[in-house]
N, C-alpha and C. Protein backbone atom coordinates (compact mmCIF):
# COMPACT_ATOMS: atom_id res chain seq x y z
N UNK A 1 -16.87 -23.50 -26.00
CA UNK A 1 -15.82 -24.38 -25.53
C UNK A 1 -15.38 -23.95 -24.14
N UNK A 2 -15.17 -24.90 -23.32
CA UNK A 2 -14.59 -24.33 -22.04
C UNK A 2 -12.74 -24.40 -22.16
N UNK A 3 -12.67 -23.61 -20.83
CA UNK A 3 -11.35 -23.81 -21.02
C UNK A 3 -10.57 -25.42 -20.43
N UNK A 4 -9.91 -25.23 -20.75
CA UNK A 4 -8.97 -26.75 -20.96
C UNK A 4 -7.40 -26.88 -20.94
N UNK A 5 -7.09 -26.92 -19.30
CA UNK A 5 -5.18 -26.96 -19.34
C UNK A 5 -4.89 -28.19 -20.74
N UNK A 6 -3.59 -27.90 -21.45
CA UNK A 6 -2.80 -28.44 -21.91
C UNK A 6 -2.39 -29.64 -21.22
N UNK A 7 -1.34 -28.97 -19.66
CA UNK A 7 -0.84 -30.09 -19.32
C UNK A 7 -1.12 -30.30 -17.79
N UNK A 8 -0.63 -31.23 -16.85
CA UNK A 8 -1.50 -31.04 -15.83
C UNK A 8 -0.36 -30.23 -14.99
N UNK A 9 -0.82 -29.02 -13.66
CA UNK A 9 0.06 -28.82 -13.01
C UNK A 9 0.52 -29.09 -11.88
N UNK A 10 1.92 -29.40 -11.45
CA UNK A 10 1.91 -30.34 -10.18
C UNK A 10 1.91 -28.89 -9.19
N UNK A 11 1.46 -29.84 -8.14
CA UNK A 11 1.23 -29.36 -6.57
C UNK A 11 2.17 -28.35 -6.31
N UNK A 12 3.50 -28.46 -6.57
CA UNK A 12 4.06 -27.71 -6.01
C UNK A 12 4.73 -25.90 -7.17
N UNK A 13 3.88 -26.39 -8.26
CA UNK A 13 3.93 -25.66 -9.19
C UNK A 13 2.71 -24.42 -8.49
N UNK A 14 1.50 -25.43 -8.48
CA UNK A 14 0.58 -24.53 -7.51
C UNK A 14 0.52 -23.90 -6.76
N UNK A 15 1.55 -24.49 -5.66
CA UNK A 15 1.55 -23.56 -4.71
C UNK A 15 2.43 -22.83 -4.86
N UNK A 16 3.45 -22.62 -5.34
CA UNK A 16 3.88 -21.46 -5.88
C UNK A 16 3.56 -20.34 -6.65
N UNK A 17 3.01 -20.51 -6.97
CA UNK A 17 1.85 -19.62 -7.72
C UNK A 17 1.22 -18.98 -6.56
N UNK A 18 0.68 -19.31 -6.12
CA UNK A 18 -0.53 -19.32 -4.46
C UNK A 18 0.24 -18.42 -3.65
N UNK A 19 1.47 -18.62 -3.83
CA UNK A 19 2.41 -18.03 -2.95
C UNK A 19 2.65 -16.52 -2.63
N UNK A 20 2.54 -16.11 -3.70
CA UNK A 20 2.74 -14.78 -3.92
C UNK A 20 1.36 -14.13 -3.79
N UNK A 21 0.28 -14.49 -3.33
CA UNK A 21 -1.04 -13.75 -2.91
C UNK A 21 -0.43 -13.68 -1.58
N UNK A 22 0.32 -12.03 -0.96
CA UNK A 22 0.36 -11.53 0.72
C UNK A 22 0.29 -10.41 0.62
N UNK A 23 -0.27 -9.73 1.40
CA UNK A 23 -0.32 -8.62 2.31
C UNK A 23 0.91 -8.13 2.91
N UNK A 24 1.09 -6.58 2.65
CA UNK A 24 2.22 -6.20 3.39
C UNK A 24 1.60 -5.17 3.98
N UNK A 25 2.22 -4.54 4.80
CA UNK A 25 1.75 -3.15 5.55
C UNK A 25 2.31 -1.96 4.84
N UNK A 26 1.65 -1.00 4.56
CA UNK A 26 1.67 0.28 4.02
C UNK A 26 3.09 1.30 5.09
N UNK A 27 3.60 1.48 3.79
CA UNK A 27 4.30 2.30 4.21
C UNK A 27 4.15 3.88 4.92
N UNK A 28 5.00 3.82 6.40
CA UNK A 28 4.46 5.41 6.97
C UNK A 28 5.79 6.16 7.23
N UNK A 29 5.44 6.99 7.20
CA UNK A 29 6.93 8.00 7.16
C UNK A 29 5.67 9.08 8.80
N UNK A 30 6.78 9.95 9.42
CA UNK A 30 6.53 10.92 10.07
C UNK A 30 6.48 12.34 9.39
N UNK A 31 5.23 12.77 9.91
CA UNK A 31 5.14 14.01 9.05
C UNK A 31 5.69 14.78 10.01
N UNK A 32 6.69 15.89 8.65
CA UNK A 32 7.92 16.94 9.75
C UNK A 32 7.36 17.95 10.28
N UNK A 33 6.37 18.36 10.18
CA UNK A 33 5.55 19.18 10.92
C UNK A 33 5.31 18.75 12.40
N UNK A 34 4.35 17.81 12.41
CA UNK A 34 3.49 17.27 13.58
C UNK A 34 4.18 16.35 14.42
N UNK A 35 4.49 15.25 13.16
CA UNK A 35 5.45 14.05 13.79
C UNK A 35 4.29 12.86 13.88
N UNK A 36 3.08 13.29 12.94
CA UNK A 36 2.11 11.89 13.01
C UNK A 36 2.51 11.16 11.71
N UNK A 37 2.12 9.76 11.84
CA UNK A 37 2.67 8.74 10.88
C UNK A 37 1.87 8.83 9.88
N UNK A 38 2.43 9.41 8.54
CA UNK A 38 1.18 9.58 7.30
C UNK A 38 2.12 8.67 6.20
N UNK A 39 1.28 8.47 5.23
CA UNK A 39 1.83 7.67 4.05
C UNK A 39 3.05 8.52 3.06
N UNK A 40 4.16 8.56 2.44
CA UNK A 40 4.71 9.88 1.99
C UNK A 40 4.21 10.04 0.67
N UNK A 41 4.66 11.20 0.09
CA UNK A 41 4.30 11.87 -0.85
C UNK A 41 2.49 11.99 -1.03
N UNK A 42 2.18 12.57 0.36
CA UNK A 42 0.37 12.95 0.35
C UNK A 42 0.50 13.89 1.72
N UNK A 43 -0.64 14.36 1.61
CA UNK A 43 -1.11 15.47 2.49
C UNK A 43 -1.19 14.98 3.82
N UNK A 44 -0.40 15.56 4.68
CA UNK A 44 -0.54 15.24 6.59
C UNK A 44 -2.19 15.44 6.58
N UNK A 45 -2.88 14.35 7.07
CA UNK A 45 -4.46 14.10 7.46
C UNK A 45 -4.24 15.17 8.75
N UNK A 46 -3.42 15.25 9.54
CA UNK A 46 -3.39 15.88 11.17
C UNK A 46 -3.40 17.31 10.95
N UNK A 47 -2.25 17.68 10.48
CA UNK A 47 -2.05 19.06 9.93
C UNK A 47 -2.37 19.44 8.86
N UNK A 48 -2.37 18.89 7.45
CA UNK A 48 -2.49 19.56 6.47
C UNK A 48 -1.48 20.16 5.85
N UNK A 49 -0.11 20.04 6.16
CA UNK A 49 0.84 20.05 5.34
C UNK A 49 1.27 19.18 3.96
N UNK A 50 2.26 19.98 3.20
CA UNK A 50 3.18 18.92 2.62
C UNK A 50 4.38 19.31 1.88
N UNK A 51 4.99 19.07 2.25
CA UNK A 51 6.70 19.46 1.82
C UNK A 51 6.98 20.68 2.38
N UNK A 52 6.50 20.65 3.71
CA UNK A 52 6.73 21.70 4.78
C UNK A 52 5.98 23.02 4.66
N UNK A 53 4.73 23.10 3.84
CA UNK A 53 3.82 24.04 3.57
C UNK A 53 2.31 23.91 3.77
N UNK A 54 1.84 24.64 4.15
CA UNK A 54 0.27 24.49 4.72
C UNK A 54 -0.69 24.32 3.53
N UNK A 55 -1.01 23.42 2.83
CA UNK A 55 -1.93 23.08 1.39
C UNK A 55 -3.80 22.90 1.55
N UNK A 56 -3.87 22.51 3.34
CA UNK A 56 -5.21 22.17 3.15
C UNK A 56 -5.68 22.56 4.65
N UNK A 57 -6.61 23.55 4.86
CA UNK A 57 -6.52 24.03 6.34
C UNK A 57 -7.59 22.67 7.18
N UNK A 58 -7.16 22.47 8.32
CA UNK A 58 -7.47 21.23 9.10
C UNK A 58 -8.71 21.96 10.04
N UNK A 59 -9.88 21.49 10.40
CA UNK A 59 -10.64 22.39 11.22
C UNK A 59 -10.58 20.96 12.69
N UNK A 60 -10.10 21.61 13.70
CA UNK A 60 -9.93 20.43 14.60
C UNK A 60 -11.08 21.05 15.87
């Protein structure tokens, strides 16, 4: 059997629905070390800090 709406849905039912598919931009905080823009609660990519402690050594 395929599927099969009940009832029909209007246009503007649709696009409301539709509506809520967006894109937002990722949140960045400054890391207090360096001062480069990293995502929070994760490891500074630049330095290698996190919560003001050295966790992952950076080879630059």
């Amino acid at each position: 059997m395929s599927i099969c709406p009940k009832n029909k849905s209007s246009k503007s039912h649709r696009d409301q629905r539709r509506a809520q598919w967006k894109m937002n931009a990722p949140t960045l905080v400054k890391c207090s070390k360096c001062g480069a823009l990293m995502m929070p609660h994760r490891v500074c990519k630049n330095c290698g800090t996190y919560n003001k402690k050295q966790v992952v050594s950076v080879d630059d």
